[in-house]
Protein backbone atom coordinates (compact mmCIF):
# COMPACT_ATOMS: atom_id res chain seq x y z
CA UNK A 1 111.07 -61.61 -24.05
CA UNK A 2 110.02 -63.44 -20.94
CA UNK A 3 108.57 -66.58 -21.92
CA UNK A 4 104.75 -66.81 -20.23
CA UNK A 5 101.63 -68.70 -21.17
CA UNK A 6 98.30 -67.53 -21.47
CA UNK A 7 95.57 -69.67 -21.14
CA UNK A 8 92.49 -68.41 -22.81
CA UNK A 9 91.17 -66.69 -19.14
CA UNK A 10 94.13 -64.99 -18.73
CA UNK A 11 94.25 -63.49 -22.03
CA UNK A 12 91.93 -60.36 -20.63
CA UNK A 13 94.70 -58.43 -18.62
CA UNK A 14 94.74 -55.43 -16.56
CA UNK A 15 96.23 -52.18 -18.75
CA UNK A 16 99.05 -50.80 -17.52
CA UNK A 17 98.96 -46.74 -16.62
CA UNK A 18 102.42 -46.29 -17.41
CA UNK A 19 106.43 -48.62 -18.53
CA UNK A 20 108.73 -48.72 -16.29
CA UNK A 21 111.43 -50.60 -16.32
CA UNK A 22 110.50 -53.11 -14.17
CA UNK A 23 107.00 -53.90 -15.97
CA UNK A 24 107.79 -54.06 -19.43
CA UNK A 25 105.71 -57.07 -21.06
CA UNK A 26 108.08 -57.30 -24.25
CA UNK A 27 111.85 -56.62 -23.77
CA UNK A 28 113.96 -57.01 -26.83
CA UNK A 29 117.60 -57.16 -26.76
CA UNK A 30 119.66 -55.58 -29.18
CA UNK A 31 121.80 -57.47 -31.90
CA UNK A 32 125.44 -56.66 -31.17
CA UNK A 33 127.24 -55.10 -33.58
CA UNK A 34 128.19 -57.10 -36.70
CA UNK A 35 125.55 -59.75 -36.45
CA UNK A 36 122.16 -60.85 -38.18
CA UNK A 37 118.87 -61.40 -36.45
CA UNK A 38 119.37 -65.21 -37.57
CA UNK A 39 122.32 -65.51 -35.51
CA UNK A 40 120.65 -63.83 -32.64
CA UNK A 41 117.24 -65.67 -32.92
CA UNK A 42 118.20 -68.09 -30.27
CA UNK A 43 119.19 -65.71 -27.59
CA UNK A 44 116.13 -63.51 -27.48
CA UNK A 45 113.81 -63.71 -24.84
CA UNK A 46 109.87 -64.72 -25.77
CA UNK A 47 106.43 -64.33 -25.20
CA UNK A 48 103.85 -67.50 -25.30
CA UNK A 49 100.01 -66.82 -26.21
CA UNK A 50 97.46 -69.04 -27.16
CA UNK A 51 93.35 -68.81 -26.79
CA UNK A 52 92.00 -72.47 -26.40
CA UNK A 53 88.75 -71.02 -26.32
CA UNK A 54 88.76 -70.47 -30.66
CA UNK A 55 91.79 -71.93 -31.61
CA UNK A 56 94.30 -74.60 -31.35
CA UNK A 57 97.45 -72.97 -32.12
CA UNK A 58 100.35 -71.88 -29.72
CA UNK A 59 102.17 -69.11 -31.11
CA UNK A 60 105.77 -68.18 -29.41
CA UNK A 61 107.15 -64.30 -30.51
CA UNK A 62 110.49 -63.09 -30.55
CA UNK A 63 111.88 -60.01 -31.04
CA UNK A 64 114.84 -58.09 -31.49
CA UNK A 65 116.41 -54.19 -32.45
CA UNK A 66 119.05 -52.68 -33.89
CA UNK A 67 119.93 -48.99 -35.21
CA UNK A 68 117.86 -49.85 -38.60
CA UNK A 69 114.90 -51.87 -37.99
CA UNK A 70 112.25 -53.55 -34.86
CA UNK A 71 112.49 -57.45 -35.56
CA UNK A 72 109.69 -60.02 -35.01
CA UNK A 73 109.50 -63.85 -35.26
CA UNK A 74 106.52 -66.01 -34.46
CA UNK A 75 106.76 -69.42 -34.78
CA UNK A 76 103.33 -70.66 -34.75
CA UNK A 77 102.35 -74.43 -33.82
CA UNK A 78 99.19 -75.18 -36.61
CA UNK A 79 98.27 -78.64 -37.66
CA UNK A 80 96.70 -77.31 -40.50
CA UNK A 81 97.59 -74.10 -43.11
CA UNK A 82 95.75 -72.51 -44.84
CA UNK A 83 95.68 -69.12 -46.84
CA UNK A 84 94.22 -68.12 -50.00
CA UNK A 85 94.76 -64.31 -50.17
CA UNK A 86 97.02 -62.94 -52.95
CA UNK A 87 96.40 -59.27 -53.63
CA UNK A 88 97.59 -56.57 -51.17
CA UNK A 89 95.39 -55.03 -48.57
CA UNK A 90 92.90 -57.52 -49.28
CA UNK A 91 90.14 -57.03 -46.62
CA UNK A 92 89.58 -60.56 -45.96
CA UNK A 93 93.35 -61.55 -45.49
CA UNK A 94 91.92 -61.83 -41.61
CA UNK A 95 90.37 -65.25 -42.73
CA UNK A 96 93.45 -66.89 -43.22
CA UNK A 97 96.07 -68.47 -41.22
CA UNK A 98 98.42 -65.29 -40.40
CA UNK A 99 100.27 -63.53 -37.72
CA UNK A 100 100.16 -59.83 -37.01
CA UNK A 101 101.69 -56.42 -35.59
CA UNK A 102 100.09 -53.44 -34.07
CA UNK A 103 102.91 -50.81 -32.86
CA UNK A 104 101.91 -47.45 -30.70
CA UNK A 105 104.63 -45.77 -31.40
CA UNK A 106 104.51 -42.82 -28.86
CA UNK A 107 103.06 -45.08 -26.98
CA UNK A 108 100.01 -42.64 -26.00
CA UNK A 109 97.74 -45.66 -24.92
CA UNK A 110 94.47 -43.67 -26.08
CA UNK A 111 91.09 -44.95 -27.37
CA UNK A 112 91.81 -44.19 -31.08
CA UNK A 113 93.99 -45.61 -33.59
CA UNK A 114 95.84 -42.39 -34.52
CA UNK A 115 98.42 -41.43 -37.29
CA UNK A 116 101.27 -42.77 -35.81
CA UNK A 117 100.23 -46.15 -34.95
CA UNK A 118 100.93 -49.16 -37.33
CA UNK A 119 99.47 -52.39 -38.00
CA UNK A 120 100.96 -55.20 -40.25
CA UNK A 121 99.19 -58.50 -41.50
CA UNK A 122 100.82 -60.94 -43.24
CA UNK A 123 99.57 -64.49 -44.01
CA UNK A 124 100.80 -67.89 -45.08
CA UNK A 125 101.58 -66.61 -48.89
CA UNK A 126 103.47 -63.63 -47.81
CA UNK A 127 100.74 -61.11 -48.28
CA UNK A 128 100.59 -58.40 -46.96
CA UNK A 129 97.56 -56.15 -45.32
CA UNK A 130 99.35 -52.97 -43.97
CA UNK A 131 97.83 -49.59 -42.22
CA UNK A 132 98.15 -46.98 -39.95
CA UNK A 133 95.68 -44.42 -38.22
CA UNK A 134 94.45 -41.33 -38.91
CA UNK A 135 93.65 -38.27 -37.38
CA UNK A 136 90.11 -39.12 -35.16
CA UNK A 137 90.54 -42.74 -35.51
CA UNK A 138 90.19 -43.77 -38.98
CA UNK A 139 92.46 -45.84 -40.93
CA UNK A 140 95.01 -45.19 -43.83
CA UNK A 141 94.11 -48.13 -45.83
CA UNK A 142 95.89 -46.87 -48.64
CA UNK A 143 98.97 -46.36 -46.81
CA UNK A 144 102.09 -48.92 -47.51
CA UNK A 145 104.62 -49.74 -45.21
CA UNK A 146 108.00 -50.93 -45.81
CA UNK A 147 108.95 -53.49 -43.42
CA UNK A 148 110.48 -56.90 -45.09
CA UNK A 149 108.70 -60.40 -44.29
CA UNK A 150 108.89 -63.75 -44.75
CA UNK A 151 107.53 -66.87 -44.15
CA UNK A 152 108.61 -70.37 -43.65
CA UNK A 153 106.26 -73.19 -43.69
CA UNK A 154 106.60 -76.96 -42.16
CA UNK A 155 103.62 -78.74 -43.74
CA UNK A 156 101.99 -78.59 -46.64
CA UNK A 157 99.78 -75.37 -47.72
CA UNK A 158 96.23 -75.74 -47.97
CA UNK A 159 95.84 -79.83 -47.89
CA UNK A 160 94.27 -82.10 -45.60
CA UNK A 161 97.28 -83.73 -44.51
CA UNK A 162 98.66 -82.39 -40.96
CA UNK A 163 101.18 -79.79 -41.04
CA UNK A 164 103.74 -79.00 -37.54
CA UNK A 165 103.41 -75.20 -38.20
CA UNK A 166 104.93 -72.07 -39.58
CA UNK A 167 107.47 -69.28 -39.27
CA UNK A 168 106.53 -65.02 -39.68
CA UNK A 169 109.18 -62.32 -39.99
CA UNK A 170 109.20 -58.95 -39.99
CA UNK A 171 111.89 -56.45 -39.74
CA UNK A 172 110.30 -52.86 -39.43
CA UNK A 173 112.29 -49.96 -40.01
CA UNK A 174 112.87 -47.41 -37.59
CA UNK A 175 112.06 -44.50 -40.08
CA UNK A 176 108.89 -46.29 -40.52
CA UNK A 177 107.86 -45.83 -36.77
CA UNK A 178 109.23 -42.92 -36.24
CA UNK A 179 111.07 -43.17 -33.21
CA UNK A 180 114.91 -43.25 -32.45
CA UNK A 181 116.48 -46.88 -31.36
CA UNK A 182 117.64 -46.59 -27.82
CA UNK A 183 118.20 -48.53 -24.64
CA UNK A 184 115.40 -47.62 -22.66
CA UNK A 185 113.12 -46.77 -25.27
CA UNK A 186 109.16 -47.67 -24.66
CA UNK A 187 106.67 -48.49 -27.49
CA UNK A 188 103.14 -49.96 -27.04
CA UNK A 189 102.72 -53.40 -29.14
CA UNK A 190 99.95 -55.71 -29.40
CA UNK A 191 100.46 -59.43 -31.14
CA UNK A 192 97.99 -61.34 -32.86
CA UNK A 193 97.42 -64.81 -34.82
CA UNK A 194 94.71 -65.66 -37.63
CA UNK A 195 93.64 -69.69 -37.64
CA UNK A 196 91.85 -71.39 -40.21
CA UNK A 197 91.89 -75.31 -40.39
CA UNK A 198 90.07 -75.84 -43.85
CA UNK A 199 88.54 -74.11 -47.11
CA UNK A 200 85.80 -73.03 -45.28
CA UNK A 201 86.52 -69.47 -43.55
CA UNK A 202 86.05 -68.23 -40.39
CA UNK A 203 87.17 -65.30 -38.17
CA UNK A 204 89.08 -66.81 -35.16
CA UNK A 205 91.29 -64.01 -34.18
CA UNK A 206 93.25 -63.89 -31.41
CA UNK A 207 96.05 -61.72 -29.61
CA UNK A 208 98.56 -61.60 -26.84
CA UNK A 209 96.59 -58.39 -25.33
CA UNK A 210 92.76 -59.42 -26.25
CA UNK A 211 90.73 -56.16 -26.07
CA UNK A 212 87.79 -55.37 -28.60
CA UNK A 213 88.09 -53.30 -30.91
CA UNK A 214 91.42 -54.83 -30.85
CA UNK A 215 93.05 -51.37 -32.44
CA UNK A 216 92.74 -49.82 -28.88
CA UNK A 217 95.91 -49.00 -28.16
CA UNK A 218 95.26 -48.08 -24.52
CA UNK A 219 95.00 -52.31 -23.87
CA UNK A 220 98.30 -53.06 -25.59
CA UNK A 221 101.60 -54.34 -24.18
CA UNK A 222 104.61 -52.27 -22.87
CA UNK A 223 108.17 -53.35 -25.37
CA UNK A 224 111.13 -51.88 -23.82
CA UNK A 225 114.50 -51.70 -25.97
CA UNK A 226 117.14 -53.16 -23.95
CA UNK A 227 120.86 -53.31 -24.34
CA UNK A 228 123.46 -55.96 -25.47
């Protein structure tokens, strides 16, 4: 991913009509043959977004493919974690510190959330808040994905004392989006980070393509799959 900053002005950007390959947003290289994402972590390209405006966190994504699974690390800059959420699909998982992942997969860039588009939550405890659309634009709440996360913190959870940040994975499946892994293949992705600095909760949401409602997957980002 092509590392680029943000500031909270420039976080309203123009959609783009169509991918080609010289305008993807997100390109993701593939793991060669034989390796983990771990050892391949350090040669992926990133994106850098941040909204000053609510929030005091930087959050730097990576990402990465291979024939079984889309892979995604943000490592988040936060002086101060906090999550309280435990049971899955909770509604107000949104209130915590937490990163997430919107995917169109046919990348159809419409108005409506539709079957095939996915979104993952997961916050400081490893929960997990998981949906996809529905035919006219509802959402599948009860629908559960099975992409594998983790989370790795460096500070301590839910204290006043200041923390550096915190680590999200997630390693999506292929069968789970429903597309074939290729060089060249196009998917529309959005990125998004949940802050809260204390017991007290508040929404401060914010997202590498803002748009409200922010399941509008005609304002996301273009990921391309690139080659080794």
């Amino acid at each position: 991913m092509k590392s680029r900053y943000f500031p909270a002005i420039a976080l309203v950007l123009l959609t783009l009509a169509s991918c080609t390959p010289g305008d993807a947003d997100v390109r993701v290289r593939r793991i060669p043959r034989g390796l983990a994402p771990e050892e391949c972590w350090s040669s992926a390209e990133e994106v850098i977004f941040s909204d000053t405006n609510i929030s005091d966190n930087t959050v730097r994504v990576r990402s990465l493919w291979n024939r079984d699974s889309l892979y995604f690390l943000f490592d988040v800059a936060d002086r101060n974690l906090w999550a309280t959420q435990t049971e899955h699909d909770d509604k107000l998982l949104y209130l915590d510190d937490m990163c997430e992942v919107l995917l169109d997969p046919r990348m159809d860039r419409g108005e409506l959330w539709l079957e095939d588009d996915i979104i993952y939550h997961v916050n400081l405890l490893g929960t997990v808040k998981d949906d996809r659309g529905e035919p006219g634009g509802g959402k599948d709440v009860g629908w559960n994905g099975k992409a594998a996360t983790s989370v790795t913190l460096a500070g301590v959870l839910n204290a006043d004392s200041l923390a550096i940040g915190y680590s999200v994975r997630f390693a999506i499946p292929w069968s789970e989006i429903g597309r074939r892994p290729r060089k060249g293949l196009r998917l529309g992705i959005n990125l998004g980070c949940g802050d809260r600095d204390s017991l007290q909760t508040s929404k401060r949401l914010f997202f590498y393509r803002y748009y409200y409602p922010t399941r509008t997957p005609s304002s996301f980002a273009c990921l391309a799959l690139e080659g080794e």
